[in-house]
N, C-alpha and C. Protein backbone atom coordinates (compact mmCIF):
# COMPACT_ATOMS: atom_id res chain seq x y z
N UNK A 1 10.05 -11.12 -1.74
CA UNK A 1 8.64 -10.89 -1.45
C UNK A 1 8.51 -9.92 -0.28
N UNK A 2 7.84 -9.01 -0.39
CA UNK A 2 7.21 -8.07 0.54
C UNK A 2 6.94 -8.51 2.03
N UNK A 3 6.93 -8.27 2.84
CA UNK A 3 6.11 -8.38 4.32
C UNK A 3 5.02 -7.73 4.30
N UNK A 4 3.70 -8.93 4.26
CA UNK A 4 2.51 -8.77 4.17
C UNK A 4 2.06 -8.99 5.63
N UNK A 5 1.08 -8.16 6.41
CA UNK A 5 0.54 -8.63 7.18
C UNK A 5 -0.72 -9.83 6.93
N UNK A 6 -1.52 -9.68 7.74
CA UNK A 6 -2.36 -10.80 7.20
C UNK A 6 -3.72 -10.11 7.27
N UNK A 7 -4.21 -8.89 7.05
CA UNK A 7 -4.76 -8.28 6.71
C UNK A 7 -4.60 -8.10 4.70
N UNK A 8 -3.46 -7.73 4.93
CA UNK A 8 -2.97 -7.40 3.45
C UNK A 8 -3.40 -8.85 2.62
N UNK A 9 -2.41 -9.96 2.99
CA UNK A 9 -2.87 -11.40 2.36
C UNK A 9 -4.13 -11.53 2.19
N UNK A 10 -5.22 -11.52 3.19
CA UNK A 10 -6.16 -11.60 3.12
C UNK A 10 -6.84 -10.54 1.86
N UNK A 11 -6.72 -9.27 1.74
CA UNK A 11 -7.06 -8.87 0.70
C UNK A 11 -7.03 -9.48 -0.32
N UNK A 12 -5.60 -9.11 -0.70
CA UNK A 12 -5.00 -10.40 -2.24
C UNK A 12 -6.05 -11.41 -2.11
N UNK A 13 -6.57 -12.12 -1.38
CA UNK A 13 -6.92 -13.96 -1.07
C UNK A 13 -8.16 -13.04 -1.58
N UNK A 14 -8.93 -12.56 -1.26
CA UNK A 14 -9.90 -12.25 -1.08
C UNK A 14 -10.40 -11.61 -2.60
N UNK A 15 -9.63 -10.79 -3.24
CA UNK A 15 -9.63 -10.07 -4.82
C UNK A 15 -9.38 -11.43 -5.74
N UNK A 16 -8.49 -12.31 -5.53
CA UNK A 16 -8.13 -13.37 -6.23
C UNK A 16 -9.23 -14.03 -6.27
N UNK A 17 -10.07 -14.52 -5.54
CA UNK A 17 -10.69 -15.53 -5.29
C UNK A 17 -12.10 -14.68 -5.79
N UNK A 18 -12.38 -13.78 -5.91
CA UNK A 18 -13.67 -13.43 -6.50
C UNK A 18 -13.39 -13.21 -8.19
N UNK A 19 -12.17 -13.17 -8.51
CA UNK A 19 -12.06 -13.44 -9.93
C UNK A 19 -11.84 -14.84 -10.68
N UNK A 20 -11.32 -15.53 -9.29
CA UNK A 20 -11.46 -17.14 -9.54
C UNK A 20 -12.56 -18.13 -9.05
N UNK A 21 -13.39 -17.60 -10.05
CA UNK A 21 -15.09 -18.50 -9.53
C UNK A 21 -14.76 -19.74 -9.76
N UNK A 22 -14.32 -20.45 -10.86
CA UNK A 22 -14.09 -21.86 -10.66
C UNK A 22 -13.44 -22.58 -10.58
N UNK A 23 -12.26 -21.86 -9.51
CA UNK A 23 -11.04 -22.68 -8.70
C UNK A 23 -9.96 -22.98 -9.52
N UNK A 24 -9.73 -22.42 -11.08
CA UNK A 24 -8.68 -22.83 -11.92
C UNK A 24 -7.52 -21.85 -11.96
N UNK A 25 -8.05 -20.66 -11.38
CA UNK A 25 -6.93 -19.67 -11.60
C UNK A 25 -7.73 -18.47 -12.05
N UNK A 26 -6.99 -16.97 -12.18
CA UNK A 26 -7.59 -16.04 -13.07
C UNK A 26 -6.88 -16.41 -14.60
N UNK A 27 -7.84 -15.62 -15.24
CA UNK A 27 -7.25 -15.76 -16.50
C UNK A 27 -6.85 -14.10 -16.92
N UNK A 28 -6.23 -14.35 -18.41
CA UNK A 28 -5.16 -13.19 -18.91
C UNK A 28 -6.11 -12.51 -18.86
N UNK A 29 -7.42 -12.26 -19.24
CA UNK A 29 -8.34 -11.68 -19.49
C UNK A 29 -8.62 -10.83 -18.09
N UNK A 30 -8.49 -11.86 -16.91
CA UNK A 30 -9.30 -10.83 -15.89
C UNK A 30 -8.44 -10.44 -14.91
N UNK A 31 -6.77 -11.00 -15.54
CA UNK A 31 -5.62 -10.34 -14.89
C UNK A 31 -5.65 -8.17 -14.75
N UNK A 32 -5.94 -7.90 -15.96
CA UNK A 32 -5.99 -6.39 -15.87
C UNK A 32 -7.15 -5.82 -14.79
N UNK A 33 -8.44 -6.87 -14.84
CA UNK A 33 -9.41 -6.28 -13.79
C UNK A 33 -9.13 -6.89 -12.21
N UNK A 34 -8.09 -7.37 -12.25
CA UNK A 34 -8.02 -8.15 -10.86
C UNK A 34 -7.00 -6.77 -10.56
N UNK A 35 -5.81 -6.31 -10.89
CA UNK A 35 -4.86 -5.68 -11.03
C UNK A 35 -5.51 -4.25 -10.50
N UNK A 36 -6.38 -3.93 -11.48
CA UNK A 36 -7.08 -2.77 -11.41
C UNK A 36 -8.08 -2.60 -9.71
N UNK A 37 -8.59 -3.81 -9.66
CA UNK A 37 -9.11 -3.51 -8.51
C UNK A 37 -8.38 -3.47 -7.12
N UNK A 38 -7.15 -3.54 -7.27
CA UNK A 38 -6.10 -3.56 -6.14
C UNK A 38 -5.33 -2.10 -6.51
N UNK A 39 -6.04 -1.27 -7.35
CA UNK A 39 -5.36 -0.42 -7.67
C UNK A 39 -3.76 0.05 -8.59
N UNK A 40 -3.61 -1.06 -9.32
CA UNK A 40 -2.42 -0.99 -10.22
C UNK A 40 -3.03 -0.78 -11.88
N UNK A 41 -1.91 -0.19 -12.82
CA UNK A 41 -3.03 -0.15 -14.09
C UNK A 41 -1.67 -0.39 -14.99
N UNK A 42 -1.67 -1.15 -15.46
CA UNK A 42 -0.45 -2.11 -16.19
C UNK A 42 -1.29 -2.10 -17.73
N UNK A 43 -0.37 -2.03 -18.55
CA UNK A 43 -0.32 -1.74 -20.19
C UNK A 43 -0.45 -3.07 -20.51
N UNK A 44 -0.83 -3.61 -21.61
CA UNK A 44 -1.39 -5.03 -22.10
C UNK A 44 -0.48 -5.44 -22.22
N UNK A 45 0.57 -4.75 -22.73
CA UNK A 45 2.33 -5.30 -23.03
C UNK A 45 2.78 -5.93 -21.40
N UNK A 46 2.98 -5.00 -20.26
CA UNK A 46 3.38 -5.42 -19.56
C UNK A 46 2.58 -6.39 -18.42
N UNK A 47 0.96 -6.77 -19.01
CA UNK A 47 0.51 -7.74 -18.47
C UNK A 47 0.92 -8.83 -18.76
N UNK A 48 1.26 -8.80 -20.37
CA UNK A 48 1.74 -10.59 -20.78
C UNK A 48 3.05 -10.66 -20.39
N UNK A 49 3.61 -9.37 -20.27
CA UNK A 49 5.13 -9.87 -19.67
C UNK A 49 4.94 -10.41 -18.40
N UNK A 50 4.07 -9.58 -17.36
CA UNK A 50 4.20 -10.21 -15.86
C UNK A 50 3.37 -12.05 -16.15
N UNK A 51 2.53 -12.21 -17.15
CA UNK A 51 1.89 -13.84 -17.18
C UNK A 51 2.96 -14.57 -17.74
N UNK A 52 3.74 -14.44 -18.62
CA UNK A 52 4.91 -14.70 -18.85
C UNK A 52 6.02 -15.24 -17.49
N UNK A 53 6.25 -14.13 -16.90
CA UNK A 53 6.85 -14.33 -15.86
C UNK A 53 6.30 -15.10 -14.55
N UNK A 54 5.15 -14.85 -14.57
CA UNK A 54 4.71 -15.73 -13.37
C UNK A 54 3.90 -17.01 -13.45
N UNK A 55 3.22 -17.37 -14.37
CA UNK A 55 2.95 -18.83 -14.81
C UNK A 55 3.86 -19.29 -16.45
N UNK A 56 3.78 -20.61 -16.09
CA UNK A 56 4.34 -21.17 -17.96
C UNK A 56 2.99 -21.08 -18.50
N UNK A 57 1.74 -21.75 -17.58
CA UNK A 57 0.90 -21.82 -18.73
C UNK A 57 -0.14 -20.86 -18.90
N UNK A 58 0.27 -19.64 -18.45
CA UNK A 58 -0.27 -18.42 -18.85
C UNK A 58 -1.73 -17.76 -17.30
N UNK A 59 -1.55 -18.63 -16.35
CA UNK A 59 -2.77 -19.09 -15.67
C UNK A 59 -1.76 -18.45 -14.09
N UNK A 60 -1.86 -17.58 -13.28
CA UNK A 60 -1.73 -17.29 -12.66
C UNK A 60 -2.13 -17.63 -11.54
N UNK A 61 -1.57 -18.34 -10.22
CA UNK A 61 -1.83 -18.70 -8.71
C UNK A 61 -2.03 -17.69 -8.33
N UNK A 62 -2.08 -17.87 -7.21
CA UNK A 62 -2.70 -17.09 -5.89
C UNK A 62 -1.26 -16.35 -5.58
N UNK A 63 -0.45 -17.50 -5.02
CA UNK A 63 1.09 -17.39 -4.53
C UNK A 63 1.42 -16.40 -6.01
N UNK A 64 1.48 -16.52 -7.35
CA UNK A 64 2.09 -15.41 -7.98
C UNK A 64 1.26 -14.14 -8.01
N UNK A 65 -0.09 -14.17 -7.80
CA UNK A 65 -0.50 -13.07 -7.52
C UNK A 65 -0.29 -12.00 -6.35
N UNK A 66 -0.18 -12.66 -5.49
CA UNK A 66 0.73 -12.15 -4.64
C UNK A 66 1.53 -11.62 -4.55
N UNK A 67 2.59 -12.59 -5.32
CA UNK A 67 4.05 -11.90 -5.64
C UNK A 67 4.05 -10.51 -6.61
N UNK A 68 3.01 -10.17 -7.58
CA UNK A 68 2.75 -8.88 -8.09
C UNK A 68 2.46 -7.99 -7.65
N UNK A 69 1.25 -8.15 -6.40
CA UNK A 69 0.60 -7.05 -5.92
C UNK A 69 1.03 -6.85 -4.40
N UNK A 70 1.69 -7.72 -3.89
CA UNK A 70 1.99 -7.65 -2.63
C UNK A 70 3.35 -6.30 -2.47
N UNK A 71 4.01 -6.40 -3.02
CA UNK A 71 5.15 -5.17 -2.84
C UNK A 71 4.31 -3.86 -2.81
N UNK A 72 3.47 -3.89 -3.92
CA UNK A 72 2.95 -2.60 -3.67
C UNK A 72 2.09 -2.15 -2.24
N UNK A 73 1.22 -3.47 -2.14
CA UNK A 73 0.61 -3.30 -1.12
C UNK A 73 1.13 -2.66 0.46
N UNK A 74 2.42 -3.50 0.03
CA UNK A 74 3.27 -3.40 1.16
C UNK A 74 4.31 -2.23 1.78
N UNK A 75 3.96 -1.34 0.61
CA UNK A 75 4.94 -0.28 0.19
C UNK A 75 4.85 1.37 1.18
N UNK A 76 5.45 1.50 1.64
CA UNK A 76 4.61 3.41 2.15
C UNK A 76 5.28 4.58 0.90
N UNK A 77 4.48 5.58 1.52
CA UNK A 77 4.67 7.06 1.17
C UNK A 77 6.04 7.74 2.20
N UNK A 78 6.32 8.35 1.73
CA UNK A 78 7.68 9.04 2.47
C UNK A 78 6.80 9.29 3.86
N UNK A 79 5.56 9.78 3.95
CA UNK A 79 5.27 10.52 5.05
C UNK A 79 4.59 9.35 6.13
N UNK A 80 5.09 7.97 5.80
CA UNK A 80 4.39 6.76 6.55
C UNK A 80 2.95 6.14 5.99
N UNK A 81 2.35 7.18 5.44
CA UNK A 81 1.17 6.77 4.80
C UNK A 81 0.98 5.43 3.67
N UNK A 82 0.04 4.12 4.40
CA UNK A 82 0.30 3.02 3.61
C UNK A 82 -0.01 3.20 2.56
N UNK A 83 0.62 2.93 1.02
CA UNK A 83 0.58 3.04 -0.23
C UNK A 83 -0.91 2.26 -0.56
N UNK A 84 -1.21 1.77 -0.12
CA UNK A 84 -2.51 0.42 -0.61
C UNK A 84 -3.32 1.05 0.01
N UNK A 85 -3.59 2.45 1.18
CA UNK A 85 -4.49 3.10 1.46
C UNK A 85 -5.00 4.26 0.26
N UNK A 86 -3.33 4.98 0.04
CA UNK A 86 -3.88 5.50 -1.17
C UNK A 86 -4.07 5.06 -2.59
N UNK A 87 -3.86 4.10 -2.80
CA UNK A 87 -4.58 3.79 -3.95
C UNK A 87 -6.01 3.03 -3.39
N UNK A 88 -6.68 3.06 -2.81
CA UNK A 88 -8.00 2.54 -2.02
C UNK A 88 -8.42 3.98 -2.40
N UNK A 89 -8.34 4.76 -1.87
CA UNK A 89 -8.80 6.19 -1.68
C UNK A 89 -8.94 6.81 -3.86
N UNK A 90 -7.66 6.48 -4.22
CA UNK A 90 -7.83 7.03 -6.33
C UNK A 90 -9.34 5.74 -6.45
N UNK A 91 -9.06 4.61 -6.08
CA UNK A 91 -9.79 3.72 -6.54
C UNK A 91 -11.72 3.79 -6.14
N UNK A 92 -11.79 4.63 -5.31
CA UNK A 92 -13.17 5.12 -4.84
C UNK A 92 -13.01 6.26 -5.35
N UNK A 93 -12.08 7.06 -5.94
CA UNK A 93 -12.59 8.78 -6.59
C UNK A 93 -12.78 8.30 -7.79
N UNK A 94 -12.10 6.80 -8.69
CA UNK A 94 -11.91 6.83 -9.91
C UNK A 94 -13.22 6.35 -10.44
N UNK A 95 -14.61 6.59 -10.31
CA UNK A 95 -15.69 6.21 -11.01
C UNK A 95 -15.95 5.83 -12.23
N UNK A 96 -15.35 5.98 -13.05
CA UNK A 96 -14.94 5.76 -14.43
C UNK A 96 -13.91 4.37 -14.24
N UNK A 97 -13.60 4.15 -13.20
CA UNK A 97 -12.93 3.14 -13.67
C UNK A 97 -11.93 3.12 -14.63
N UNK A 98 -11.10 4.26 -15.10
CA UNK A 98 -10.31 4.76 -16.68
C UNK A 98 -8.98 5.08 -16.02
N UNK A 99 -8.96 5.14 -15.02
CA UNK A 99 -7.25 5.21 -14.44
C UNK A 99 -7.38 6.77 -14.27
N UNK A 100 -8.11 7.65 -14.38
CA UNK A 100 -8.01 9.22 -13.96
C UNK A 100 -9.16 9.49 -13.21
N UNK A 101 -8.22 10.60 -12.79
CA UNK A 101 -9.44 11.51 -11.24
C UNK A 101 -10.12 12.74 -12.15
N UNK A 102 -11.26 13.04 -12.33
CA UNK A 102 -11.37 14.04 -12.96
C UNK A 102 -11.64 15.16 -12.01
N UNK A 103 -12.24 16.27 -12.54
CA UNK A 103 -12.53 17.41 -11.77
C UNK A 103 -13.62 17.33 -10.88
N UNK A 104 -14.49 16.55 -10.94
CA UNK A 104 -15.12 16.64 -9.73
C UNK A 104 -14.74 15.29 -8.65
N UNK A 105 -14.14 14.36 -8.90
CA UNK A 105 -13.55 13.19 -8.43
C UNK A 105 -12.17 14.14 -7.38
N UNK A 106 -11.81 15.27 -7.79
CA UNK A 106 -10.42 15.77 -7.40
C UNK A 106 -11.25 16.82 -5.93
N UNK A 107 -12.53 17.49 -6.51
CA UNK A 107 -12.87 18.56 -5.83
C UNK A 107 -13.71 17.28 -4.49
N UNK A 108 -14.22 16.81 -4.92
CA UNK A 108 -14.63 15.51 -3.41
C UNK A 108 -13.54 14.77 -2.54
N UNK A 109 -12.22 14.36 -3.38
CA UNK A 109 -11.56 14.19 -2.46
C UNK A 109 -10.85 15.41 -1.75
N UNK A 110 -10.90 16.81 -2.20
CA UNK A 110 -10.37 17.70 -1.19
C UNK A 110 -11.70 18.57 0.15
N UNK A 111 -12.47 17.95 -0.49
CA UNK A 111 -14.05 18.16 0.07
C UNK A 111 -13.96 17.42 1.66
N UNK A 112 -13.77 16.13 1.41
CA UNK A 112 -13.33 14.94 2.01
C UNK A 112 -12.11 15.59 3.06
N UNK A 113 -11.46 15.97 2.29
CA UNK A 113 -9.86 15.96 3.27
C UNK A 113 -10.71 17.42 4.26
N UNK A 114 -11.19 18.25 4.29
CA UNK A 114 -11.46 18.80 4.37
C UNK A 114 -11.00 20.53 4.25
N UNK A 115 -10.57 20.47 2.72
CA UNK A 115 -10.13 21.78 2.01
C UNK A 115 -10.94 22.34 1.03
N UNK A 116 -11.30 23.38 1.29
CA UNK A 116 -12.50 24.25 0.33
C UNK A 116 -11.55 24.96 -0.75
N UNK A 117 -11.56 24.28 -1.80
CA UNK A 117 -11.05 24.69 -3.04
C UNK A 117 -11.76 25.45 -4.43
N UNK A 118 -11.42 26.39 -4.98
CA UNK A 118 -12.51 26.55 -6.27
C UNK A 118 -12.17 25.97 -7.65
N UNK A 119 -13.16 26.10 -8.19
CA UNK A 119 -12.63 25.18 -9.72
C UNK A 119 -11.55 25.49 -10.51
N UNK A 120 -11.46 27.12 -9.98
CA UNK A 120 -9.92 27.39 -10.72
C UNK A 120 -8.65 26.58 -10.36
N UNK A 121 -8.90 25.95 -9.29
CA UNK A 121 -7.73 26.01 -8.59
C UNK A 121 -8.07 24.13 -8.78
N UNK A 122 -9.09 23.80 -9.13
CA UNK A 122 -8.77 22.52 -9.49
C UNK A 122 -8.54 22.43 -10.68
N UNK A 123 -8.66 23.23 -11.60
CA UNK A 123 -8.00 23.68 -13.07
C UNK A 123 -6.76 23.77 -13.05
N UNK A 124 -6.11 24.11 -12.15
CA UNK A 124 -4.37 24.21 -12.07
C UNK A 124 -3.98 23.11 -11.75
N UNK A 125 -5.24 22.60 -10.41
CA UNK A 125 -4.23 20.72 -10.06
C UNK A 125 -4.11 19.95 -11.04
N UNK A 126 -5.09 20.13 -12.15
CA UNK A 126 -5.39 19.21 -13.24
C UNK A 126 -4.03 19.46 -14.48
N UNK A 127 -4.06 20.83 -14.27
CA UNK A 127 -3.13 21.26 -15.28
C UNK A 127 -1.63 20.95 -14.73
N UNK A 128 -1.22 21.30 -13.78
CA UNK A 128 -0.26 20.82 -12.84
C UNK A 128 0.02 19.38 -12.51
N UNK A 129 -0.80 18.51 -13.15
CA UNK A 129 -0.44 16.98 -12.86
C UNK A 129 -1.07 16.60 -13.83
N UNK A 130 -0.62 16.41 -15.10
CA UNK A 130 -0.98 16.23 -16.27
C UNK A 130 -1.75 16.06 -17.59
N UNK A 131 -2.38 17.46 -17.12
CA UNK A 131 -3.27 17.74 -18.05
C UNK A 131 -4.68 17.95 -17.76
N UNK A 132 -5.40 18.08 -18.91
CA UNK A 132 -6.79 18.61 -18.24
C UNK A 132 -7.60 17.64 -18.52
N UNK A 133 -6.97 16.38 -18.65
CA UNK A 133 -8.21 15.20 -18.64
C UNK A 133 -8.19 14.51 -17.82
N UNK A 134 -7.52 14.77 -16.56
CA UNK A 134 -7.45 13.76 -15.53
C UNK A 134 -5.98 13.44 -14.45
N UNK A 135 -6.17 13.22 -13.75
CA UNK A 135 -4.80 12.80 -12.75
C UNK A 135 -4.82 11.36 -12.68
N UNK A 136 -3.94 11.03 -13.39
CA UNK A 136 -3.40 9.01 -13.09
C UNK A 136 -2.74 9.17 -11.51
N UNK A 137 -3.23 7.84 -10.78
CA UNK A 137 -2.78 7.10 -10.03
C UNK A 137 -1.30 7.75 -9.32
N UNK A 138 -0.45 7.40 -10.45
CA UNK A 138 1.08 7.84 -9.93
C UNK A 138 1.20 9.45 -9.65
N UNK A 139 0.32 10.15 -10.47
CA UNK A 139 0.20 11.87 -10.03
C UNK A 139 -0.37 11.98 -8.91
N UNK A 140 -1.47 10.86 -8.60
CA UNK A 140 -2.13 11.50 -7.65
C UNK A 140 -1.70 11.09 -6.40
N UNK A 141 -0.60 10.15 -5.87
CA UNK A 141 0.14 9.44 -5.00
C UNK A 141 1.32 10.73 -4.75
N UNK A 142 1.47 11.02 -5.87
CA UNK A 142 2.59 12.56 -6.37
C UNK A 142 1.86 13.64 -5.27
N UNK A 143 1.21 13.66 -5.56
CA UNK A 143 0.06 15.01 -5.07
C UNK A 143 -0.15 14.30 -3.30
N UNK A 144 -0.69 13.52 -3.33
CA UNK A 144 -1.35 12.92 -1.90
C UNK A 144 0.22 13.29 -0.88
N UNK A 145 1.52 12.59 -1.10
CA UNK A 145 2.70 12.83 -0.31
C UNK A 145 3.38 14.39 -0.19
């Protein structure tokens, strides 16, 4: 298990517990939106593998939720930058909620950073990190370091 501060725990506690309104656990169902809102985006396959792995009866704790999202949380960027900051940062560009940054989601966060870019040139980031429908998460962590 990761070294969580208690900032971090508190997150987890805090995402868990608004998907667990009536104290039984999340379910498989709101495992992908609990996941998602901590910034991870896991394939349906490898959700039932991780419910698999972390409850028998399909019903996920707190303590195993943890144990999923906490490494990441806990994780940096080569350049020190906390990993759970940048996915905070895809997770406020990603308006769509669809796991990609699009072109104007890309041109606000360099707006933000404060770099004046033109659309051509967010036409190349797009094209340059996979494609022209969007930058996933792991490109854009690619890109951010």
């Amino acid at each position: 298990m990761a070294d969580l501060d208690a900032d971090q725990k508190q997150e987890i506690s805090d995402v868990y517990k608004y998907f667990d309104k009536d104290g039984t656990g999340i379910t498989a169902a709101n495992l992908d939106a609990v996941a998602r809102s901590m910034g991870f985006n896991y394939s349906e396959e490898e959700l039932n593998e991780l419910l698999r792995e972390m409850s028998a009866d399909g019903v996920p704790t707190l303590e195993h939720f943890e144990e999923l999202v906490g490494p990441g949380l806990a994780a940096e960027t080569p350049n020190n930058q906390p990993l759970a900051d940048i996915k905070k940062t895809f997770q406020i560009l990603d308006k769509s909620n669809n796991g990609k940054l699009t072109a104007a989601a890309i041109k606000t966060f360099f707006k933000n950073m404060g770099e004046k870019v033109s659309d051509q040139e967010i036409k190349q980031i797009l094209l340059d990190n996979g494609g022209g429908d969007g930058i996933s998460l792991e490109k854009f962590i690619e890109m951010y370091v």
